[in-house]
Structures are given as C-alpha cells and as structure tokens.
PDB file of N, CA and C in Angstrom:
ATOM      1  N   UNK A   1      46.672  88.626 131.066  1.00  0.00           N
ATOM      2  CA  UNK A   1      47.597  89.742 131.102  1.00  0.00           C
ATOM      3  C   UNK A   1      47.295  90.607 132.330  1.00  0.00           C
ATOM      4  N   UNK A   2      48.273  90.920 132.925  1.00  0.00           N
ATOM      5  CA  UNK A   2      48.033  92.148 134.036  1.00  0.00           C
ATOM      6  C   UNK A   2      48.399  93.033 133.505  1.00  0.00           C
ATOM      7  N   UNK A   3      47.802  94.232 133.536  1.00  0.00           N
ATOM      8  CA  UNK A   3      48.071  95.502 133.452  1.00  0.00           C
ATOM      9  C   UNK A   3      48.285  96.606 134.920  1.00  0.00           C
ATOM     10  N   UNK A   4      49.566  97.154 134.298  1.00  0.00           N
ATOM     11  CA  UNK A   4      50.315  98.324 135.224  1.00  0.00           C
ATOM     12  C   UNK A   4      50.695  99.710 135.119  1.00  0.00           C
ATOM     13  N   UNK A   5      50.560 100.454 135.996  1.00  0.00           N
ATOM     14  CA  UNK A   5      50.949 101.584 135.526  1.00  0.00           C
ATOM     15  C   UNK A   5      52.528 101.863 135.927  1.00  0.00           C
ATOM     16  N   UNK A   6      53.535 102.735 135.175  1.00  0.00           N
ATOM     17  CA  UNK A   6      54.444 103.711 136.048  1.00  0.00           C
ATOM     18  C   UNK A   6      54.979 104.893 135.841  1.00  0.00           C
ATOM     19  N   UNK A   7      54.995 105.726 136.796  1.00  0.00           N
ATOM     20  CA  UNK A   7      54.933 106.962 136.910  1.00  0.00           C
ATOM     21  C   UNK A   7      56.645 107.293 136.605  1.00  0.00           C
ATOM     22  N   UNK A   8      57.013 107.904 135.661  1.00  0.00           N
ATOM     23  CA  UNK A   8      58.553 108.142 135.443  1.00  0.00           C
ATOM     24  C   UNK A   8      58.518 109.859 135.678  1.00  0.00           C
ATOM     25  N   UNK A   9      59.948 109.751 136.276  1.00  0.00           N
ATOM     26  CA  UNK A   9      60.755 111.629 136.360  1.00  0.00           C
ATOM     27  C   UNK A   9      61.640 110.825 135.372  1.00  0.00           C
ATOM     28  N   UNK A  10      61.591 112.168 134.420  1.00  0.00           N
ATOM     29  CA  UNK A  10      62.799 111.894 133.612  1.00  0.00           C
ATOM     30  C   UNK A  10      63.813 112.804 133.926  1.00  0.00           C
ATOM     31  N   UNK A  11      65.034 112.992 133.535  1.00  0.00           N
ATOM     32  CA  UNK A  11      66.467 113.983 133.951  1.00  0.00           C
ATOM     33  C   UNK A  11      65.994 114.915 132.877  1.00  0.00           C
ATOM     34  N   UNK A  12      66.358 115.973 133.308  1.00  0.00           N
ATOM     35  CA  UNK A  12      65.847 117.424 132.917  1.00  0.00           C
ATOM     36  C   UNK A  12      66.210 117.845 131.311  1.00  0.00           C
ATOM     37  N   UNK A  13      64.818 117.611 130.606  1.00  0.00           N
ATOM     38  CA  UNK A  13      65.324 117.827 129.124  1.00  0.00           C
ATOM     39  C   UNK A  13      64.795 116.402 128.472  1.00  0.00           C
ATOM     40  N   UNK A  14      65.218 115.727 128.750  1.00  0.00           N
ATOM     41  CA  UNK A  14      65.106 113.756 128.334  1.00  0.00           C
ATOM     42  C   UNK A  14      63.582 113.375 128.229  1.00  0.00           C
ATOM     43  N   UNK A  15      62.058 114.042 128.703  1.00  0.00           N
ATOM     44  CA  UNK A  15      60.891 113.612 128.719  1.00  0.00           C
ATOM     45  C   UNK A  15      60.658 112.893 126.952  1.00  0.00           C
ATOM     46  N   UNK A  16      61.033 113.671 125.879  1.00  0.00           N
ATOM     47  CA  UNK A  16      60.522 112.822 124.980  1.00  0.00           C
ATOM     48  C   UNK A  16      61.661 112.070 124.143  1.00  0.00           C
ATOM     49  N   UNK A  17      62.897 112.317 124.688  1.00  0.00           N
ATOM     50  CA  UNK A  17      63.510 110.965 124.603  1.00  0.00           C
ATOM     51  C   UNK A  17      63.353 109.616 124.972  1.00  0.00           C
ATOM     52  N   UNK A  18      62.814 109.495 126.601  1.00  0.00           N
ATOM     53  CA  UNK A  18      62.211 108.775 127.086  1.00  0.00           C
ATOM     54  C   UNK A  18      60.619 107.999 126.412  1.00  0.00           C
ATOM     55  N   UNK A  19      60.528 109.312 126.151  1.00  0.00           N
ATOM     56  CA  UNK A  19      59.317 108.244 125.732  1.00  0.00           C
ATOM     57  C   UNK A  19      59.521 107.884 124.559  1.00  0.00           C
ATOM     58  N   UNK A  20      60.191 108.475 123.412  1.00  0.00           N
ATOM     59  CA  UNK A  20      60.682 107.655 122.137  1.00  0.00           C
ATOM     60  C   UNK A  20      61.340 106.374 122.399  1.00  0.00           C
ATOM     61  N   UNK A  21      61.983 106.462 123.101  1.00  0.00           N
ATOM     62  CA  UNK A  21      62.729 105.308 123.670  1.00  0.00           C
ATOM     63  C   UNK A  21      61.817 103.746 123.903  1.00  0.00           C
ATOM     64  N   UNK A  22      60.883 104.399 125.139  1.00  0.00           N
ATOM     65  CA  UNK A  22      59.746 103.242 125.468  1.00  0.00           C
ATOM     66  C   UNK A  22      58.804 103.052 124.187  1.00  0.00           C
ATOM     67  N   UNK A  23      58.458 104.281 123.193  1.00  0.00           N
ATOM     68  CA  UNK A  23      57.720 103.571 121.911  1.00  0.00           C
ATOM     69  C   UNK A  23      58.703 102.821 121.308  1.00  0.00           C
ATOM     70  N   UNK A  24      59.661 102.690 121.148  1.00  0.00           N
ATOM     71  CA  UNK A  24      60.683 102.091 119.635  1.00  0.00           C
ATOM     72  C   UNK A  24      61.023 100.920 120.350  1.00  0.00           C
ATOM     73  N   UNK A  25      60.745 100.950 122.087  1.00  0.00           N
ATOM     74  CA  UNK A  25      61.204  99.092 122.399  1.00  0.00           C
ATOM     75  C   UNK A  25      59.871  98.426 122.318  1.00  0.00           C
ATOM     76  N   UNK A  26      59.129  98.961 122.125  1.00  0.00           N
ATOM     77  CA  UNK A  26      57.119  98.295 122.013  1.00  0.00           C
ATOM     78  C   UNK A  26      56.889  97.569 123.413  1.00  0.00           C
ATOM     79  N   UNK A  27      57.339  98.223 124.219  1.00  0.00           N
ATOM     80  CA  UNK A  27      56.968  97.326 125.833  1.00  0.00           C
ATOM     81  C   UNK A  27      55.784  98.066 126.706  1.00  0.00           C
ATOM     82  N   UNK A  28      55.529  98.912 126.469  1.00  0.00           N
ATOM     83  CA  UNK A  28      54.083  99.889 126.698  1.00  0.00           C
ATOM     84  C   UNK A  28      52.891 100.011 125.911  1.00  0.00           C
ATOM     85  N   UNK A  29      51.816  99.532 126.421  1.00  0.00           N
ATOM     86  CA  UNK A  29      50.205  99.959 125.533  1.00  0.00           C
ATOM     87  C   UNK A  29      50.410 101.697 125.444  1.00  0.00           C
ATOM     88  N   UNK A  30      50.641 101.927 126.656  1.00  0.00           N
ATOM     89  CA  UNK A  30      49.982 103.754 126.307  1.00  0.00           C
ATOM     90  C   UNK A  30      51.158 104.467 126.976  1.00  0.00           C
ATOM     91  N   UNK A  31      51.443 105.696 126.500  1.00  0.00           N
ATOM     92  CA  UNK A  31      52.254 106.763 127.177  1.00  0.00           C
ATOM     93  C   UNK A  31      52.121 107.616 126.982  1.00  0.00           C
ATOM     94  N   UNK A  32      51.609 108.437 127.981  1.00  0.00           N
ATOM     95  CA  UNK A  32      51.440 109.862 128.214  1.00  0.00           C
ATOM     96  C   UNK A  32      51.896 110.790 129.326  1.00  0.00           C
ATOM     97  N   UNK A  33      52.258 112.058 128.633  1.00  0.00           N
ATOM     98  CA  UNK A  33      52.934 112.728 129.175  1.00  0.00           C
ATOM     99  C   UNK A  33      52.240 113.800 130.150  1.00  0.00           C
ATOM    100  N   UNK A  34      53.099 113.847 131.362  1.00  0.00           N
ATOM    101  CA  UNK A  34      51.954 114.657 132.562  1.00  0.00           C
ATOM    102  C   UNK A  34      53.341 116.051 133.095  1.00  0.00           C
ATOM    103  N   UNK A  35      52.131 116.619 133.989  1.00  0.00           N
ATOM    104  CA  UNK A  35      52.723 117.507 134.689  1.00  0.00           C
ATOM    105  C   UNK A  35      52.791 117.168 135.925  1.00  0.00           C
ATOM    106  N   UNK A  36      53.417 118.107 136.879  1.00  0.00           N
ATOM    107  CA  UNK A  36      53.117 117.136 138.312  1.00  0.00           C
ATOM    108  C   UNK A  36      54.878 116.804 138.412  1.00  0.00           C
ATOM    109  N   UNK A  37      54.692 116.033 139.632  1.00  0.00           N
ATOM    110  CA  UNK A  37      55.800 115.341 139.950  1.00  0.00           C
ATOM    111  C   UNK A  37      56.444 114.445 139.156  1.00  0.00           C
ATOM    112  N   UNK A  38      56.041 113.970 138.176  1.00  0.00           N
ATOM    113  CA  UNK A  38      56.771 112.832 137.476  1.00  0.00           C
ATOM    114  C   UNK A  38      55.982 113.581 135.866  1.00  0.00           C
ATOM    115  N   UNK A  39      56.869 113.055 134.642  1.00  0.00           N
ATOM    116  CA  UNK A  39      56.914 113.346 133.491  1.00  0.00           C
ATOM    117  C   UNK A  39      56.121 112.811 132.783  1.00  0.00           C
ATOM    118  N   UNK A  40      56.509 111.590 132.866  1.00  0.00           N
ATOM    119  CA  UNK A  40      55.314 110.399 132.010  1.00  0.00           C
ATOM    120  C   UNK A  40      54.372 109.317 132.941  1.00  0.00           C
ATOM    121  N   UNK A  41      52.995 108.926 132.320  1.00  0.00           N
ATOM    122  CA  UNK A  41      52.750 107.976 132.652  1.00  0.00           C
ATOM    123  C   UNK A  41      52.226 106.981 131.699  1.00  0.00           C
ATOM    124  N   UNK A  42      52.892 106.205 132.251  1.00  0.00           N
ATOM    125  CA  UNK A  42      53.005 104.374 131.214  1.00  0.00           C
ATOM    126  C   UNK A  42      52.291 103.556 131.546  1.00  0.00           C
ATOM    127  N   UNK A  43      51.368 102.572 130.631  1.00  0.00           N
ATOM    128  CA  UNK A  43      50.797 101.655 131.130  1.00  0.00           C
ATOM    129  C   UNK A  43      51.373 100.554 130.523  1.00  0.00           C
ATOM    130  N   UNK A  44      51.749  98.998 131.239  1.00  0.00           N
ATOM    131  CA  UNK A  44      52.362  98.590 130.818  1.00  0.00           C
ATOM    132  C   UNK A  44      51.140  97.107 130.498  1.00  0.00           C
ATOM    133  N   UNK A  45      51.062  96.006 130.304  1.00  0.00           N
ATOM    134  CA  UNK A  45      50.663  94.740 130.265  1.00  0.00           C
ATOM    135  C   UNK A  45      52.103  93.681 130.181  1.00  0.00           C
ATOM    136  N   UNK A  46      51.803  92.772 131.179  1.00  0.00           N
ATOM    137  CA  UNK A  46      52.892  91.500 130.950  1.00  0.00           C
ATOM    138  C   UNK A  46      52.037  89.905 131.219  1.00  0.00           C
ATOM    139  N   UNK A  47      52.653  89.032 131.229  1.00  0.00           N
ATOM    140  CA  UNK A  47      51.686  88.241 131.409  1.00  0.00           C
ATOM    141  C   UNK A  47      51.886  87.746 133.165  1.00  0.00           C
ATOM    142  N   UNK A  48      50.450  87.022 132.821  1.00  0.00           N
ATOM    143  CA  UNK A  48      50.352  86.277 134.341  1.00  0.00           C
ATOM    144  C   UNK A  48      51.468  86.275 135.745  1.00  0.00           C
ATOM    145  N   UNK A  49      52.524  85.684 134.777  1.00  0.00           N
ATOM    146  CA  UNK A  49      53.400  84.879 135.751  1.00  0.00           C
ATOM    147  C   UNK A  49      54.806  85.943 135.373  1.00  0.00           C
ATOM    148  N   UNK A  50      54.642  87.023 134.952  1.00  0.00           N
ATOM    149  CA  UNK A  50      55.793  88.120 135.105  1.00  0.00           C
ATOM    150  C   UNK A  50      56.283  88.602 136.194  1.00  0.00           C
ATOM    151  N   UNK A  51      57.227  88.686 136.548  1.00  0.00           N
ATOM    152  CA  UNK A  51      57.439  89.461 138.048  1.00  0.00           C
ATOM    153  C   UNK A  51      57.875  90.802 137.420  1.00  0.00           C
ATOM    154  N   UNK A  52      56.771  91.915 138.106  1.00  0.00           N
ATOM    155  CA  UNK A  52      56.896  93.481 137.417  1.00  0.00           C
ATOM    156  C   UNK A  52      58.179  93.578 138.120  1.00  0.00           C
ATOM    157  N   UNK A  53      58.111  93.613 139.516  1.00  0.00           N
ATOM    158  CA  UNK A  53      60.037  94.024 139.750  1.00  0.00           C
ATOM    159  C   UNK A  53      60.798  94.181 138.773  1.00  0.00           C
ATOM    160  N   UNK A  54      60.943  92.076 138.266  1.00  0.00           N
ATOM    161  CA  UNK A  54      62.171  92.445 137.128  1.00  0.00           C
ATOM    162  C   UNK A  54      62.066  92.838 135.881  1.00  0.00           C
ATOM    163  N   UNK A  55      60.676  93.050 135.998  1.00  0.00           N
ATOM    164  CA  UNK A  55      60.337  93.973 134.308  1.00  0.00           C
ATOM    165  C   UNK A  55      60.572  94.895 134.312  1.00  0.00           C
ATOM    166  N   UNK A  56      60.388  96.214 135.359  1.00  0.00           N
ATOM    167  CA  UNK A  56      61.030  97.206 135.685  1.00  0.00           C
ATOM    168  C   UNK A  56      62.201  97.574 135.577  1.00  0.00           C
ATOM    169  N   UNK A  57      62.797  96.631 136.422  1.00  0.00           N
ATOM    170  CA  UNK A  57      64.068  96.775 136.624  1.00  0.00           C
ATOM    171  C   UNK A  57      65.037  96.150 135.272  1.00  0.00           C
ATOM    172  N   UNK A  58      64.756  95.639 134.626  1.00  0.00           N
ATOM    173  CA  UNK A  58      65.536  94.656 133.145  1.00  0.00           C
ATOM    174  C   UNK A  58      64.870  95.599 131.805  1.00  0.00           C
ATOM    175  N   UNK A  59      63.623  96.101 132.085  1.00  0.00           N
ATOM    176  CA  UNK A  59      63.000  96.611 130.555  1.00  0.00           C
ATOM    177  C   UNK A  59      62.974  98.118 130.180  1.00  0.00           C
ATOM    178  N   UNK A  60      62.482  98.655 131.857  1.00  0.00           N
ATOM    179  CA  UNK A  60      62.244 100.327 131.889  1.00  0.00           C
ATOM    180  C   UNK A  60      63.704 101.294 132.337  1.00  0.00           C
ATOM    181  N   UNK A  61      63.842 100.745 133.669  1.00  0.00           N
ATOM    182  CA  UNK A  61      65.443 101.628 134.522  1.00  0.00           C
ATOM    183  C   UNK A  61      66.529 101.734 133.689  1.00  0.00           C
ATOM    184  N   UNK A  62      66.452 100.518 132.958  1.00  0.00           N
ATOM    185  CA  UNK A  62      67.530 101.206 132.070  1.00  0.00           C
ATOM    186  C   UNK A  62      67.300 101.771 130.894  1.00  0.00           C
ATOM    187  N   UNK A  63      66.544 102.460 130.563  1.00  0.00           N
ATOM    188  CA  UNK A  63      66.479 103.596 129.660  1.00  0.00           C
ATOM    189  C   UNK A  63      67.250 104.702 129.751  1.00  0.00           C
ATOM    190  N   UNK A  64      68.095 105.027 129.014  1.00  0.00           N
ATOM    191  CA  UNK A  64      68.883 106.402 129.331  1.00  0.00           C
ATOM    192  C   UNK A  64      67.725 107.610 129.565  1.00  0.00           C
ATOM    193  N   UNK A  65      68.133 108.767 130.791  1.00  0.00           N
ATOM    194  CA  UNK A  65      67.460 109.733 130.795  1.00  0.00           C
ATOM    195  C   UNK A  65      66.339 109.283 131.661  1.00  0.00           C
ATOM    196  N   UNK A  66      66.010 108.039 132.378  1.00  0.00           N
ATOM    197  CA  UNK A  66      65.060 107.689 133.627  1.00  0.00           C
ATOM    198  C   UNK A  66      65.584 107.967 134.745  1.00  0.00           C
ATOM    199  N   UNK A  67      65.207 109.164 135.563  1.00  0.00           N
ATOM    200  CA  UNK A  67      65.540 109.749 137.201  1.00  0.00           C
ATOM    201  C   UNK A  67      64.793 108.859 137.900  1.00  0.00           C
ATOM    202  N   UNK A  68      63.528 108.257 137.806  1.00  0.00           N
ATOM    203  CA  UNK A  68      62.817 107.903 139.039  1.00  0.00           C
ATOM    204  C   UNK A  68      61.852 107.249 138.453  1.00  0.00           C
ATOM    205  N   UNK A  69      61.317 106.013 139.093  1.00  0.00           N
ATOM    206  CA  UNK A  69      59.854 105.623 138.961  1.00  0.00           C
ATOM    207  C   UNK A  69      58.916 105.403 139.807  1.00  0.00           C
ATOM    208  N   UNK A  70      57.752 105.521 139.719  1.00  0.00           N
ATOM    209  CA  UNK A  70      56.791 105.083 140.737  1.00  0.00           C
ATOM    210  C   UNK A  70      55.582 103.879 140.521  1.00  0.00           C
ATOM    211  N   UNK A  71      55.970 102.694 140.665  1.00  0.00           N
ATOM    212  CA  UNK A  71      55.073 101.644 139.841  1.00  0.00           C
ATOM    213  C   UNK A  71      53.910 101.233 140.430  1.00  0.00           C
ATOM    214  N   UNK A  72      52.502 101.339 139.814  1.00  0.00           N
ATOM    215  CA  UNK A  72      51.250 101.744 140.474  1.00  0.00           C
ATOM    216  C   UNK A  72      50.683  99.972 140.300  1.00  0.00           C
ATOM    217  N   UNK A  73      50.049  99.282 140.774  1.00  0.00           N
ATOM    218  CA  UNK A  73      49.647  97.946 140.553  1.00  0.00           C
ATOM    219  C   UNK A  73      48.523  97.833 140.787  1.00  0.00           C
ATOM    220  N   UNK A  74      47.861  97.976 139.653  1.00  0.00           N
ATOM    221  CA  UNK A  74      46.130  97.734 139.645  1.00  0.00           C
ATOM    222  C   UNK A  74      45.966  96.673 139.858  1.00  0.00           C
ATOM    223  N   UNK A  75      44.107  96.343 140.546  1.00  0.00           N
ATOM    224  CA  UNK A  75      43.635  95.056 140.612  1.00  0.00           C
ATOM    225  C   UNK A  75      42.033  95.037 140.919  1.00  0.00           C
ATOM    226  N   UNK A  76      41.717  95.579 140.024  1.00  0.00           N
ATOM    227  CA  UNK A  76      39.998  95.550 139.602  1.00  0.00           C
ATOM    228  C   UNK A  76      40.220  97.276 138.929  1.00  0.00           C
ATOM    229  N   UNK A  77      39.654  96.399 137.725  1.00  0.00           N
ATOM    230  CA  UNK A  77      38.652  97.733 136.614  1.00  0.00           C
ATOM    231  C   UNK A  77      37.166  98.364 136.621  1.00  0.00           C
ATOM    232  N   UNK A  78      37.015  99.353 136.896  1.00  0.00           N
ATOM    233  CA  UNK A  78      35.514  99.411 137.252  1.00  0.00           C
ATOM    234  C   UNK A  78      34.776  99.912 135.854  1.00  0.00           C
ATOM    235  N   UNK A  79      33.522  99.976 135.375  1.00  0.00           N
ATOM    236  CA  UNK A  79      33.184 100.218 134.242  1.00  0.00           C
ATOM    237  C   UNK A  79      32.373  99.022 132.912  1.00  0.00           C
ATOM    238  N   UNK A  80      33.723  99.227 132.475  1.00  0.00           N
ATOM    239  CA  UNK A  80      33.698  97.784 131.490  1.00  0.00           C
ATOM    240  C   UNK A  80      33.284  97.075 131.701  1.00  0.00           C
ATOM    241  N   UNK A  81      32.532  96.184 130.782  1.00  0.00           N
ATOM    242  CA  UNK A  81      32.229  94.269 131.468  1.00  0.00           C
ATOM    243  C   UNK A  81      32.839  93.813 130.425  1.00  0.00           C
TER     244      UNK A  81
END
C-alpha cells in the first residue's frame, strides 16, 4: 500500500460536509481538520499499482463543496521499524 496525503480548501461553510462526505465513502485512513490555507488534511492508502492522479481526480474532486487540493506524496517513514 502507498500512503498519501491531501491538503483540501473547502468552499466557505462545506469543511464538515466534506469531511462527512470522505468518512461515509471509507476512502481515507485519517481526516483532520486544520487551519492555515487549506481546511482538511487526508491521508489516503491505495495500492501499489494505483495511479493517485486518477484517484484524486475519480474519488476526492468530486465531492461536492471541494475548492482546491494539494496532493503531498510520501516516500520514506522515519521512526517506526
């Protein structure tokens, strides 16, 4: 599994619609809500051979009430073994 982050602006008012939204489709491990430039941040997992583009673009953008995303792409965890 890869794991991803993305940074959403939601349209003004919509932050926990949005994120009700992303809990009730079960396509996110974690979501939490920030201050700052963007509203939420999501961590996502897909497998191996997913292309995040069209996961983004087919699973998250269209959520009603999503202004913007910023999709962060990890690749080493430090810490853990």
């Amino acid at each position: 599994m890869v794991p991803f982050f993305v940074q959403i602006k939601c349209k003004l008012g919509q932050s926990y619609t949005v994120a009700n939204a992303l809990a009730e489709a079960e396509i996110a491990s974690e979501i939490y809500s920030t201050a700052g430039n963007y509203d939420l941040l999501v961590k996502f997992y897909v497998d191996n051979n997913t292309d995040i583009g069209h996961f983004i673009n087919e699973k998250v953008q269209v959520i009603p009430g999503i202004q913007d995303t910023l999709t962060i792409i990890t690749f080493k965890a430090f810490g853990a073994r």
